[in-house]
PDB file of N, CA and C in Angstrom:
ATOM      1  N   UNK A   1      88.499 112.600  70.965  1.00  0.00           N
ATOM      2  CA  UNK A   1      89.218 113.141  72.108  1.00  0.00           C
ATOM      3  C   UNK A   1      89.159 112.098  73.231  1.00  0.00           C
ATOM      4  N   UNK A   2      90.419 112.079  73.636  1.00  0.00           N
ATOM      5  CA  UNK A   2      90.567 110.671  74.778  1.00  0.00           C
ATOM      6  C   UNK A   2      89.733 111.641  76.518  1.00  0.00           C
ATOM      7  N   UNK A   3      89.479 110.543  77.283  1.00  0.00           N
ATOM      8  CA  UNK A   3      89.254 111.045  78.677  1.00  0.00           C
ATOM      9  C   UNK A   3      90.052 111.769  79.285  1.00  0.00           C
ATOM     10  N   UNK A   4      90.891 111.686  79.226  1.00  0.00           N
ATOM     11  CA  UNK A   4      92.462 112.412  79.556  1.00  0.00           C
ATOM     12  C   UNK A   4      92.392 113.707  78.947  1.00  0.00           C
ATOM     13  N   UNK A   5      92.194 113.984  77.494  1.00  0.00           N
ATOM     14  CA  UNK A   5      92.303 115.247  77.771  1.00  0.00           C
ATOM     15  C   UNK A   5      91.375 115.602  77.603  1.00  0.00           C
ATOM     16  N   UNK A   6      89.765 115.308  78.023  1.00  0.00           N
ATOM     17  CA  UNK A   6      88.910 116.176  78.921  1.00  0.00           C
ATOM     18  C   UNK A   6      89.039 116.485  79.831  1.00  0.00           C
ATOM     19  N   UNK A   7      89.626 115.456  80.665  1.00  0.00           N
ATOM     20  CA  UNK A   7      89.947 115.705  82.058  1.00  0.00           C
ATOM     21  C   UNK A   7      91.215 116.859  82.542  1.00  0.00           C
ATOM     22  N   UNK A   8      91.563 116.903  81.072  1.00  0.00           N
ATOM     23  CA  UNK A   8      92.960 118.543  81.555  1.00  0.00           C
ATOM     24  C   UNK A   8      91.717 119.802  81.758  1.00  0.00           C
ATOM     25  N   UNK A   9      90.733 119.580  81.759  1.00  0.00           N
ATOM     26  CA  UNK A   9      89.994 121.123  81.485  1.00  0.00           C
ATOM     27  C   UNK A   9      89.480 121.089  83.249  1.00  0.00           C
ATOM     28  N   UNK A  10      89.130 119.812  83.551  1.00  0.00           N
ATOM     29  CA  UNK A  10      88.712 120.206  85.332  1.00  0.00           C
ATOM     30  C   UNK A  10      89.851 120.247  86.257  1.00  0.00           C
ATOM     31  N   UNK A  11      89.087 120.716  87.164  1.00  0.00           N
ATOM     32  CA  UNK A  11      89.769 121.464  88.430  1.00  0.00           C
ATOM     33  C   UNK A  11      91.038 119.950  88.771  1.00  0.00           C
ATOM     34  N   UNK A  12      91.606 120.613  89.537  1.00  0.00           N
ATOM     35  CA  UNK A  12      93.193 119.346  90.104  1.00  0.00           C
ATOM     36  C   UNK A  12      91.927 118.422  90.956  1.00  0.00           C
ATOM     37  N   UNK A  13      91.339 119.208  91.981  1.00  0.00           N
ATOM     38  CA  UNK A  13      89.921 118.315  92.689  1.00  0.00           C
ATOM     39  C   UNK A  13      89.649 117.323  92.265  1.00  0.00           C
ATOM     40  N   UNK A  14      89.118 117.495  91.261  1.00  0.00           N
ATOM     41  CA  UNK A  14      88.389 116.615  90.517  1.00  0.00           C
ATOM     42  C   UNK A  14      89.060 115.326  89.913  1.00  0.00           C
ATOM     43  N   UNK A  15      90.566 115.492  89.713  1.00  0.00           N
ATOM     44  CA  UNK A  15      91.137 114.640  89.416  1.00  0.00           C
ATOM     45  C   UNK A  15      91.970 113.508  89.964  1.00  0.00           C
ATOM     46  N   UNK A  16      91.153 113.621  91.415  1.00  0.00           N
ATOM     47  CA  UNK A  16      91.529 112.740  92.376  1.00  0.00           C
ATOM     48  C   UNK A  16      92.603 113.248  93.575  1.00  0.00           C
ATOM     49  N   UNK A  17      93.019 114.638  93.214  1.00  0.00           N
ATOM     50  CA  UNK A  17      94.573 114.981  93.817  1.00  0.00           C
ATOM     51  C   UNK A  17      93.595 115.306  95.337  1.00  0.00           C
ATOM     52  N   UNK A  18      94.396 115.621  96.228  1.00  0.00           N
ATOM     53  CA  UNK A  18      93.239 115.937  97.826  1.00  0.00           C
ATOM     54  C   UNK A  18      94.960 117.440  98.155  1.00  0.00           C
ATOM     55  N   UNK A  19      94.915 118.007  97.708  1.00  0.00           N
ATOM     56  CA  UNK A  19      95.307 119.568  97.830  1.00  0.00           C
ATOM     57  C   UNK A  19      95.356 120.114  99.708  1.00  0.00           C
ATOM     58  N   UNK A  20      96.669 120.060 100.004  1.00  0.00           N
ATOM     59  CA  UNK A  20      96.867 120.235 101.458  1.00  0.00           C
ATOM     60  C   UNK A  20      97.151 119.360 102.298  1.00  0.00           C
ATOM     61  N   UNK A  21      97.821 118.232 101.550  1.00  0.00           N
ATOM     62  CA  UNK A  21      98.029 117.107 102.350  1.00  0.00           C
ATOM     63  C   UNK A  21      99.347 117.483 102.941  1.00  0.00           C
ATOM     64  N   UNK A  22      99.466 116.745 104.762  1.00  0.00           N
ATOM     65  CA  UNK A  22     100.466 117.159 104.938  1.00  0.00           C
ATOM     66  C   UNK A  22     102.065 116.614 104.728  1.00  0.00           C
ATOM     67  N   UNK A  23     102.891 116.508 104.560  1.00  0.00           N
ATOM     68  CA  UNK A  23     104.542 116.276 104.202  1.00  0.00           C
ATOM     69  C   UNK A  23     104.479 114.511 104.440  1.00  0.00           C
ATOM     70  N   UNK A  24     104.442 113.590 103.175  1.00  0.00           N
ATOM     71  CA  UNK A  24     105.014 112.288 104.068  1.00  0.00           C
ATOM     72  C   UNK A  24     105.986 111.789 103.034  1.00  0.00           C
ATOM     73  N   UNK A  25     106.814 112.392 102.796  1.00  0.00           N
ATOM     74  CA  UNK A  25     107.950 111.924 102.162  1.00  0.00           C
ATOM     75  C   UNK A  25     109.092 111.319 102.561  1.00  0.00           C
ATOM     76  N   UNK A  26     109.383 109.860 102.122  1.00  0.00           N
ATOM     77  CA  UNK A  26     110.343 109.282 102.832  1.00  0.00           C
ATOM     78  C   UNK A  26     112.192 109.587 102.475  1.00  0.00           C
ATOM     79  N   UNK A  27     112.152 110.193 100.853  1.00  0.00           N
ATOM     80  CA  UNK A  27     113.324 110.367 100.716  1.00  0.00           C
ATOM     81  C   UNK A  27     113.521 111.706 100.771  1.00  0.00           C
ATOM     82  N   UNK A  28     115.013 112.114 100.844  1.00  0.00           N
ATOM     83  CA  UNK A  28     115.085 113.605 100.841  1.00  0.00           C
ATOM     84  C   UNK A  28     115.184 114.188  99.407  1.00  0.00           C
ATOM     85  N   UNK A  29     114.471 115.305  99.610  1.00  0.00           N
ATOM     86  CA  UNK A  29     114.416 115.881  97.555  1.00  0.00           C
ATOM     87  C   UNK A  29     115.515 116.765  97.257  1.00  0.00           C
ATOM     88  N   UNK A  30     115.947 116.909  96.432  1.00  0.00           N
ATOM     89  CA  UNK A  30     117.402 117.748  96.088  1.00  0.00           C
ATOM     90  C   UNK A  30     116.455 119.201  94.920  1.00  0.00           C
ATOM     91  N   UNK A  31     116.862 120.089  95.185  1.00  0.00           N
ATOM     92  CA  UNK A  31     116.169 120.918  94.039  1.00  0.00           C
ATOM     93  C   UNK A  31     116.756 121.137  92.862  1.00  0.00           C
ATOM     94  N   UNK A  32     115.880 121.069  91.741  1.00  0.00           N
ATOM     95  CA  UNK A  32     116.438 121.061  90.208  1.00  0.00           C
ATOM     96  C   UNK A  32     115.813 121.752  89.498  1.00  0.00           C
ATOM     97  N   UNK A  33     115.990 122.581  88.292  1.00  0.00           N
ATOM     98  CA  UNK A  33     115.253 122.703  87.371  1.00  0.00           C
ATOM     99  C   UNK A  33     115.957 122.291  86.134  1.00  0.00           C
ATOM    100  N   UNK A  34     115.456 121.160  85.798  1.00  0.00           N
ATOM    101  CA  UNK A  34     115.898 120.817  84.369  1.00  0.00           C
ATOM    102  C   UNK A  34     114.834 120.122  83.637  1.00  0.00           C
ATOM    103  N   UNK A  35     114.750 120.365  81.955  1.00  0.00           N
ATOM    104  CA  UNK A  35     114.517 120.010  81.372  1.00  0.00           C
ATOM    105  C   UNK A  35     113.845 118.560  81.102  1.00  0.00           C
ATOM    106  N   UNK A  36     112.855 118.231  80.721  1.00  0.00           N
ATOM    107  CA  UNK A  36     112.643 116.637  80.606  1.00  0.00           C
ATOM    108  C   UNK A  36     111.435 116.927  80.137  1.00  0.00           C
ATOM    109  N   UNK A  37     110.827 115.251  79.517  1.00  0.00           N
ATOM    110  CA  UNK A  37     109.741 115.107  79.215  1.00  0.00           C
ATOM    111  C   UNK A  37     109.052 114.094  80.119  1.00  0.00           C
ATOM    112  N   UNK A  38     107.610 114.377  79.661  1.00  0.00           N
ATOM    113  CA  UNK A  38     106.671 113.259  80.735  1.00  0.00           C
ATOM    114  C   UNK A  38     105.872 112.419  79.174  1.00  0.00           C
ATOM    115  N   UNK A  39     106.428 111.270  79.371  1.00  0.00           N
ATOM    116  CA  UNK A  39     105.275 110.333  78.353  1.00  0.00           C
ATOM    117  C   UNK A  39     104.473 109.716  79.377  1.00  0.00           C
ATOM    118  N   UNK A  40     102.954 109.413  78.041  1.00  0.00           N
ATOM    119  CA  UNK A  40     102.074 109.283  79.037  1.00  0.00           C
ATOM    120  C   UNK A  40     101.849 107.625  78.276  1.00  0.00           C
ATOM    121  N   UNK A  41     102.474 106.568  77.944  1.00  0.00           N
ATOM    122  CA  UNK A  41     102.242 105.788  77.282  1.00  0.00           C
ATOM    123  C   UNK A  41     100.765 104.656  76.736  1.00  0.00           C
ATOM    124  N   UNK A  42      99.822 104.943  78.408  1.00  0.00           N
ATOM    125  CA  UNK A  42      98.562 104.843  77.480  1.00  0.00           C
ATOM    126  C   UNK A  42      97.920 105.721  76.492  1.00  0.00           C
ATOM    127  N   UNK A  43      98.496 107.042  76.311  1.00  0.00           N
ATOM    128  CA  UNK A  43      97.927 107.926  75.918  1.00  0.00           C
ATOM    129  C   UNK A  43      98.820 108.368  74.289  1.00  0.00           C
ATOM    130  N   UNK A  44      99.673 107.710  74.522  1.00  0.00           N
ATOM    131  CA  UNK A  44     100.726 108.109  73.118  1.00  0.00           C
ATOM    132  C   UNK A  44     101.047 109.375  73.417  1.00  0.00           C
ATOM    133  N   UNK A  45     101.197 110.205  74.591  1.00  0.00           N
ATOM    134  CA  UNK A  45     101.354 111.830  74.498  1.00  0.00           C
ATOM    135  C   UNK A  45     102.524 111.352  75.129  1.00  0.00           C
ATOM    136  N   UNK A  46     103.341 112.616  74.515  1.00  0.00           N
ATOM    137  CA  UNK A  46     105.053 112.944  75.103  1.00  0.00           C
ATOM    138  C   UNK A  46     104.063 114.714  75.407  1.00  0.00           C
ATOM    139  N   UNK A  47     105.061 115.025  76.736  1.00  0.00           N
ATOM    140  CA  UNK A  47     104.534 116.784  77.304  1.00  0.00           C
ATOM    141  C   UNK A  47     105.892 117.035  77.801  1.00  0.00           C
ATOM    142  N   UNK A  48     106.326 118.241  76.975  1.00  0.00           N
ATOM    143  CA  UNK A  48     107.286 118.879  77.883  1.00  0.00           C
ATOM    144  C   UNK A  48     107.216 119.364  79.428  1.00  0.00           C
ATOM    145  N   UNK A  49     109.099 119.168  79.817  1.00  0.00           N
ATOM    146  CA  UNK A  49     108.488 119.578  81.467  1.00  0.00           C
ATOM    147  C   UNK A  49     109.223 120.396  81.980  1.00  0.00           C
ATOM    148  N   UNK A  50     109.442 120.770  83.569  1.00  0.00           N
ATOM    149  CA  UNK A  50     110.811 120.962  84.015  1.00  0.00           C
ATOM    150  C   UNK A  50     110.706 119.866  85.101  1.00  0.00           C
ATOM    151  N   UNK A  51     111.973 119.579  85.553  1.00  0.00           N
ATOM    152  CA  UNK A  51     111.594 118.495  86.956  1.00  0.00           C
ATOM    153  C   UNK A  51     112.341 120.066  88.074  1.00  0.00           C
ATOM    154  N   UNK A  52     111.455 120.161  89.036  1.00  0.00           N
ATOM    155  CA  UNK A  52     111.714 121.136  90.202  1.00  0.00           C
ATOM    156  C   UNK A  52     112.580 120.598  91.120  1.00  0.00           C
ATOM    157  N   UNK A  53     112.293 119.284  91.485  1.00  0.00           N
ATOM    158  CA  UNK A  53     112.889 118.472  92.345  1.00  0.00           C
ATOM    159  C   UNK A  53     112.688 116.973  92.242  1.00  0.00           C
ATOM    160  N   UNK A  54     113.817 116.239  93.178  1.00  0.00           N
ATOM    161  CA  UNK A  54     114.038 114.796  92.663  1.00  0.00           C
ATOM    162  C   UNK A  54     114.420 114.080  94.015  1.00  0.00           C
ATOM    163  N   UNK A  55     114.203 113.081  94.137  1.00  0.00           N
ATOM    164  CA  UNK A  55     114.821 112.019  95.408  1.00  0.00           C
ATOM    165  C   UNK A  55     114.634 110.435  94.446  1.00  0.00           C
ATOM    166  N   UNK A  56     114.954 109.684  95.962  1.00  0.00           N
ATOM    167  CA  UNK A  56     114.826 108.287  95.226  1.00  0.00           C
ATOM    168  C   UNK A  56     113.762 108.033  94.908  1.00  0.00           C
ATOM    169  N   UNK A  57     112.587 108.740  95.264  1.00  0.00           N
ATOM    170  CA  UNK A  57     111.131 107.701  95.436  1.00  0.00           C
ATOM    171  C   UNK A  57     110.146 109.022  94.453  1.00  0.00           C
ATOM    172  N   UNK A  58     110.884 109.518  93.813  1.00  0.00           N
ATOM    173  CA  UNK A  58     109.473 110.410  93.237  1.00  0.00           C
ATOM    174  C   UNK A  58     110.353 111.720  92.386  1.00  0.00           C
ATOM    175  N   UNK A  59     109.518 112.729  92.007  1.00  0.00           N
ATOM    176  CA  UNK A  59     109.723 113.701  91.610  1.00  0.00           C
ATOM    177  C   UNK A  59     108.313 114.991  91.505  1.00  0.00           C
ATOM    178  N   UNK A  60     109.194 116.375  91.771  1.00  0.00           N
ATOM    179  CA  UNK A  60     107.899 117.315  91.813  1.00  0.00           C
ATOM    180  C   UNK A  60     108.512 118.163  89.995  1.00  0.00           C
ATOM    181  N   UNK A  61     107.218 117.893  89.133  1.00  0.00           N
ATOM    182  CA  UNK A  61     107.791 118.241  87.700  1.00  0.00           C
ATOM    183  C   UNK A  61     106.498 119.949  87.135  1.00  0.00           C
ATOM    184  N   UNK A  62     106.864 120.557  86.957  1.00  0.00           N
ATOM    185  CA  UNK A  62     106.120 121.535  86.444  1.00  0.00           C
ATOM    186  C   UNK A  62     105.746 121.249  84.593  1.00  0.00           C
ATOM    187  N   UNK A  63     104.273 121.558  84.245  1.00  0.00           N
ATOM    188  CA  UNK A  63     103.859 120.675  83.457  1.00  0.00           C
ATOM    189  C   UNK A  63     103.089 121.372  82.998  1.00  0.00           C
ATOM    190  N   UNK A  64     102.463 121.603  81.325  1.00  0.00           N
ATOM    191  CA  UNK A  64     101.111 122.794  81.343  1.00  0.00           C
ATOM    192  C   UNK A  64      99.862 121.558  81.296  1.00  0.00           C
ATOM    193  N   UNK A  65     100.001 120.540  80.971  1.00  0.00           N
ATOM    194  CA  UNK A  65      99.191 119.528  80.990  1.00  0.00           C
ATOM    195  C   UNK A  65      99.098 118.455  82.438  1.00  0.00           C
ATOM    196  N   UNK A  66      98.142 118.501  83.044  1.00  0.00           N
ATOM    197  CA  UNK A  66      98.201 117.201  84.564  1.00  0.00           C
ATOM    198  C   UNK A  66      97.212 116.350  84.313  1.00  0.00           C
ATOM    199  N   UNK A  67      98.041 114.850  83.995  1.00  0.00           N
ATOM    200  CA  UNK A  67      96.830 113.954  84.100  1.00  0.00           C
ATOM    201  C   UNK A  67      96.432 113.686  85.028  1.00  0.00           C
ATOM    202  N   UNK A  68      95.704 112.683  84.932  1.00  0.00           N
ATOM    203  CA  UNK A  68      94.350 112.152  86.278  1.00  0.00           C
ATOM    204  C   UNK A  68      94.958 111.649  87.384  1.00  0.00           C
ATOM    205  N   UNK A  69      94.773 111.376  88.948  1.00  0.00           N
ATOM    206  CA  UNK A  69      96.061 110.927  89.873  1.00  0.00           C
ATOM    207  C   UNK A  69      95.733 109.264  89.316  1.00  0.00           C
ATOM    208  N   UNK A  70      97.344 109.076  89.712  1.00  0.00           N
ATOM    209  CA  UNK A  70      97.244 107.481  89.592  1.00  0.00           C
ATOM    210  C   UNK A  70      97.705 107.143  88.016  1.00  0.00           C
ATOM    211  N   UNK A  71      97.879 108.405  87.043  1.00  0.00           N
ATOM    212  CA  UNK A  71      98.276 107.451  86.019  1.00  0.00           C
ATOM    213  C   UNK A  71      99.810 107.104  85.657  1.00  0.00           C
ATOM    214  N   UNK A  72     100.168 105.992  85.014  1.00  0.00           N
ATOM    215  CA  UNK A  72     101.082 105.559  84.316  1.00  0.00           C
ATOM    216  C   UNK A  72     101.986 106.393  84.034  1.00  0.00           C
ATOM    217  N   UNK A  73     103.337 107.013  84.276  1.00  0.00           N
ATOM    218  CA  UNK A  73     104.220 107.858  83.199  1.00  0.00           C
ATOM    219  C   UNK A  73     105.684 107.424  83.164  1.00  0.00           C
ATOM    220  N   UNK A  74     105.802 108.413  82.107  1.00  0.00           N
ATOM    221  CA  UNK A  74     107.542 107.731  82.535  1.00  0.00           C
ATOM    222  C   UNK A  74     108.377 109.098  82.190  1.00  0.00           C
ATOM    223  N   UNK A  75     108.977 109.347  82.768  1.00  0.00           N
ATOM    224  CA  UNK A  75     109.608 110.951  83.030  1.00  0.00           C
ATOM    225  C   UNK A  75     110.909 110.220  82.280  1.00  0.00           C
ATOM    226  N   UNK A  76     111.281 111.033  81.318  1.00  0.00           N
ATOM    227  CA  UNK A  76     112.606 110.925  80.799  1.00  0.00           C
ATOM    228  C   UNK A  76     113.620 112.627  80.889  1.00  0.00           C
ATOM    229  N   UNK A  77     114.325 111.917  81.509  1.00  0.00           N
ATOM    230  CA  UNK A  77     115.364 113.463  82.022  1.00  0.00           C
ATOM    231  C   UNK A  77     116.330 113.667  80.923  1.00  0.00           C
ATOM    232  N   UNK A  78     116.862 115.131  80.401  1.00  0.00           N
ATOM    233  CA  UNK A  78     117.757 115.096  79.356  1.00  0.00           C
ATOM    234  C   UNK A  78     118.966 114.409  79.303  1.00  0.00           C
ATOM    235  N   UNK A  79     119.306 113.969  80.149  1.00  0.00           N
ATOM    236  CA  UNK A  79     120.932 113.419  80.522  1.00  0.00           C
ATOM    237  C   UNK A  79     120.637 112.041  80.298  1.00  0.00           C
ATOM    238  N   UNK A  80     119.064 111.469  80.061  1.00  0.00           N
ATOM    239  CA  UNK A  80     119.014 109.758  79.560  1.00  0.00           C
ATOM    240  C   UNK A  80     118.622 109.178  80.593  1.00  0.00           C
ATOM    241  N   UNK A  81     118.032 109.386  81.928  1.00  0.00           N
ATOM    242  CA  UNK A  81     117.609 108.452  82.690  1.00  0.00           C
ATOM    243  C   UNK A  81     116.070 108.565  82.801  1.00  0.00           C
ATOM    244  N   UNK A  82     115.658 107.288  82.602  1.00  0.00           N
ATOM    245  CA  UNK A  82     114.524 107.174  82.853  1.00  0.00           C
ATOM    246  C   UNK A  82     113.382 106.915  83.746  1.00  0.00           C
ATOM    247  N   UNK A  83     112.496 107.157  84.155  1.00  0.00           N
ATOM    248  CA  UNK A  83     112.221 106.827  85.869  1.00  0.00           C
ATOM    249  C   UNK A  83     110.699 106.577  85.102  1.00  0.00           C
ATOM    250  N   UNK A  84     109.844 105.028  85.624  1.00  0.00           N
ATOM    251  CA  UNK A  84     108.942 104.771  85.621  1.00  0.00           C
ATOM    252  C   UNK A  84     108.227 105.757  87.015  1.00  0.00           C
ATOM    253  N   UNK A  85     106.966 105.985  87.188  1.00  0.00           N
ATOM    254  CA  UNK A  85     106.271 106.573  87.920  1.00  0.00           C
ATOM    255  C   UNK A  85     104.682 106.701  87.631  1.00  0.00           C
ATOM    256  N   UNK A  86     103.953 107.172  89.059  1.00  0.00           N
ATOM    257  CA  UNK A  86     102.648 107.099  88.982  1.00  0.00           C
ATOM    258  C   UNK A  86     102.066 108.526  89.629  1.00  0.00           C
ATOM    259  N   UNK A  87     101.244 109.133  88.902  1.00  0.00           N
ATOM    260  CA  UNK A  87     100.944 110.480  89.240  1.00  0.00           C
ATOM    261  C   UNK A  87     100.169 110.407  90.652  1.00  0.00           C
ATOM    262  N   UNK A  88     101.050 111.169  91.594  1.00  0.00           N
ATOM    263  CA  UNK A  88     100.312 111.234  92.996  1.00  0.00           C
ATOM    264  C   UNK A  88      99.716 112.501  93.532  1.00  0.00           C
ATOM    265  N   UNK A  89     100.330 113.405  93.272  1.00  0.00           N
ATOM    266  CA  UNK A  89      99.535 114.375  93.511  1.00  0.00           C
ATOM    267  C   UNK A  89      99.624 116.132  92.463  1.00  0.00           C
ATOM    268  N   UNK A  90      98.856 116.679  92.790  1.00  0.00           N
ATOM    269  CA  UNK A  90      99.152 118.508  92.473  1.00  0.00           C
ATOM    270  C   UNK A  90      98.644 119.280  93.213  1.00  0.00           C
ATOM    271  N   UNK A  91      99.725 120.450  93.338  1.00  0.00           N
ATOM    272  CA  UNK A  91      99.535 121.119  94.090  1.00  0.00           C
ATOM    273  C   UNK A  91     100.501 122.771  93.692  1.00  0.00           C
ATOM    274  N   UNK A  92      99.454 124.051  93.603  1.00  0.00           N
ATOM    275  CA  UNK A  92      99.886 125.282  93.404  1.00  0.00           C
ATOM    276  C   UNK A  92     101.504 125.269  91.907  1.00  0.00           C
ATOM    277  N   UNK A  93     100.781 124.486  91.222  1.00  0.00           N
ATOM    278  CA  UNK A  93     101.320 124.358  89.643  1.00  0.00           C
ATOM    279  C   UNK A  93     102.735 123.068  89.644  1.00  0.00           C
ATOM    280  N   UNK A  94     102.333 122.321  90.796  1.00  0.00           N
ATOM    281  CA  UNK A  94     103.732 121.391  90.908  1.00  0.00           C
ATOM    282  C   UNK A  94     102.525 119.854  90.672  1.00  0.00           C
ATOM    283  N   UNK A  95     103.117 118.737  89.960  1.00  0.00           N
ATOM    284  CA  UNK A  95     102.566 117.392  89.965  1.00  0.00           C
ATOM    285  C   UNK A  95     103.287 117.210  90.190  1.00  0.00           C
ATOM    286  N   UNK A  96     103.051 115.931  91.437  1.00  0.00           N
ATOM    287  CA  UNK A  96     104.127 115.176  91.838  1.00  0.00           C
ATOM    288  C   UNK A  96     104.489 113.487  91.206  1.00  0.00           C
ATOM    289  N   UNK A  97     105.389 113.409  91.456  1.00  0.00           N
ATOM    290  CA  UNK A  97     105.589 111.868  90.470  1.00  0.00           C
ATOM    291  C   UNK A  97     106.169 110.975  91.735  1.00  0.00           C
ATOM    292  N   UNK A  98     105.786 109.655  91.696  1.00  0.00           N
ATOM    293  CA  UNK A  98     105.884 108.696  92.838  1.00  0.00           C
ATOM    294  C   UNK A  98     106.679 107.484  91.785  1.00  0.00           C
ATOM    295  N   UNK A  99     108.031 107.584  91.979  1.00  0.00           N
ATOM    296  CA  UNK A  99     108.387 106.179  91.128  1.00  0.00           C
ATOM    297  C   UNK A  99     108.563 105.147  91.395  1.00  0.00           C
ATOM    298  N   UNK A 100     108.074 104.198  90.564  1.00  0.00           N
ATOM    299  CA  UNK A 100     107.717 102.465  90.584  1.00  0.00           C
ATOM    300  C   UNK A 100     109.226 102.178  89.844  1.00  0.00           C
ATOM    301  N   UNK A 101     109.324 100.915  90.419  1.00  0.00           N
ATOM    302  CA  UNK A 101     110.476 100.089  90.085  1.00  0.00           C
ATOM    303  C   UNK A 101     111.429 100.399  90.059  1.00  0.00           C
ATOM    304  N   UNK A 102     112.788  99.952  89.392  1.00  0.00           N
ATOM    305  CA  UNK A 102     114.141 100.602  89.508  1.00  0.00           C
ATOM    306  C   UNK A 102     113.916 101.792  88.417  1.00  0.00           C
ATOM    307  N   UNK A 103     114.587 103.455  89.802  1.00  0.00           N
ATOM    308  CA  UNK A 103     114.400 104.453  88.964  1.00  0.00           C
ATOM    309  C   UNK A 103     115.858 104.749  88.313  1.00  0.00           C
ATOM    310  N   UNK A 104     115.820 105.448  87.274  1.00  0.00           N
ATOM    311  CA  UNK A 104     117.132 106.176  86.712  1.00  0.00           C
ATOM    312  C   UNK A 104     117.342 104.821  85.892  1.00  0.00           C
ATOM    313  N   UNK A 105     116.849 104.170  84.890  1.00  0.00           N
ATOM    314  CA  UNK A 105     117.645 103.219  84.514  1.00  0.00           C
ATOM    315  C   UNK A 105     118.422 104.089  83.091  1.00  0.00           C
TER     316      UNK A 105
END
């Protein structure tokens, strides 16, 4: 069993997230619920998702699995775009996704 998924069994706390932070989002988020997956590519895991919401710089994705903050993913949306990203936070069943490099390719 990898660290990762020991680490699905503790608290969001524990996993680096800081719960109550206040609003610093630079793009505006559009609301969605659609379909997608989250690969975790150090981990070889694909996890089904929904994405809740989306802007240029991130995404808030509902997930039954949350890795550790800070890791690696890459959110693939059903329509084919792909968005590199880095797990920044959770909060009341939402992880948020912070994306690196050019998103939607």
């Amino acid at each position: 069993m990898s660290l990762w998924s020991v680490a699905l069994f503790l608290r969001a706390s524990d996993l680096g997230y800081a719960p109550g932070q206040r609003e610093r989002r630079v793009h505006h988020r559009s609301a969605v619920d659609e379909a997608a997956e989250l690969v975790i590519p150090a981990e070889n895991i694909t996890l089904s998702c929904r994405v809740m919401n989306i802007s240029e710089g991130g995404a808030g994705v509902e997930c039954d699995a949350v890795p550790p903050a800070a890791t690696k993913v890459r959110l693939v949306m059903e329509d084919g775009r792909v968005f590199d990203a880095l797990t920044a936070w959770f909060e009341n069943g939402l992880l948020g996704l912070r994306f690196c490099g050019s998103a939607g390719k």
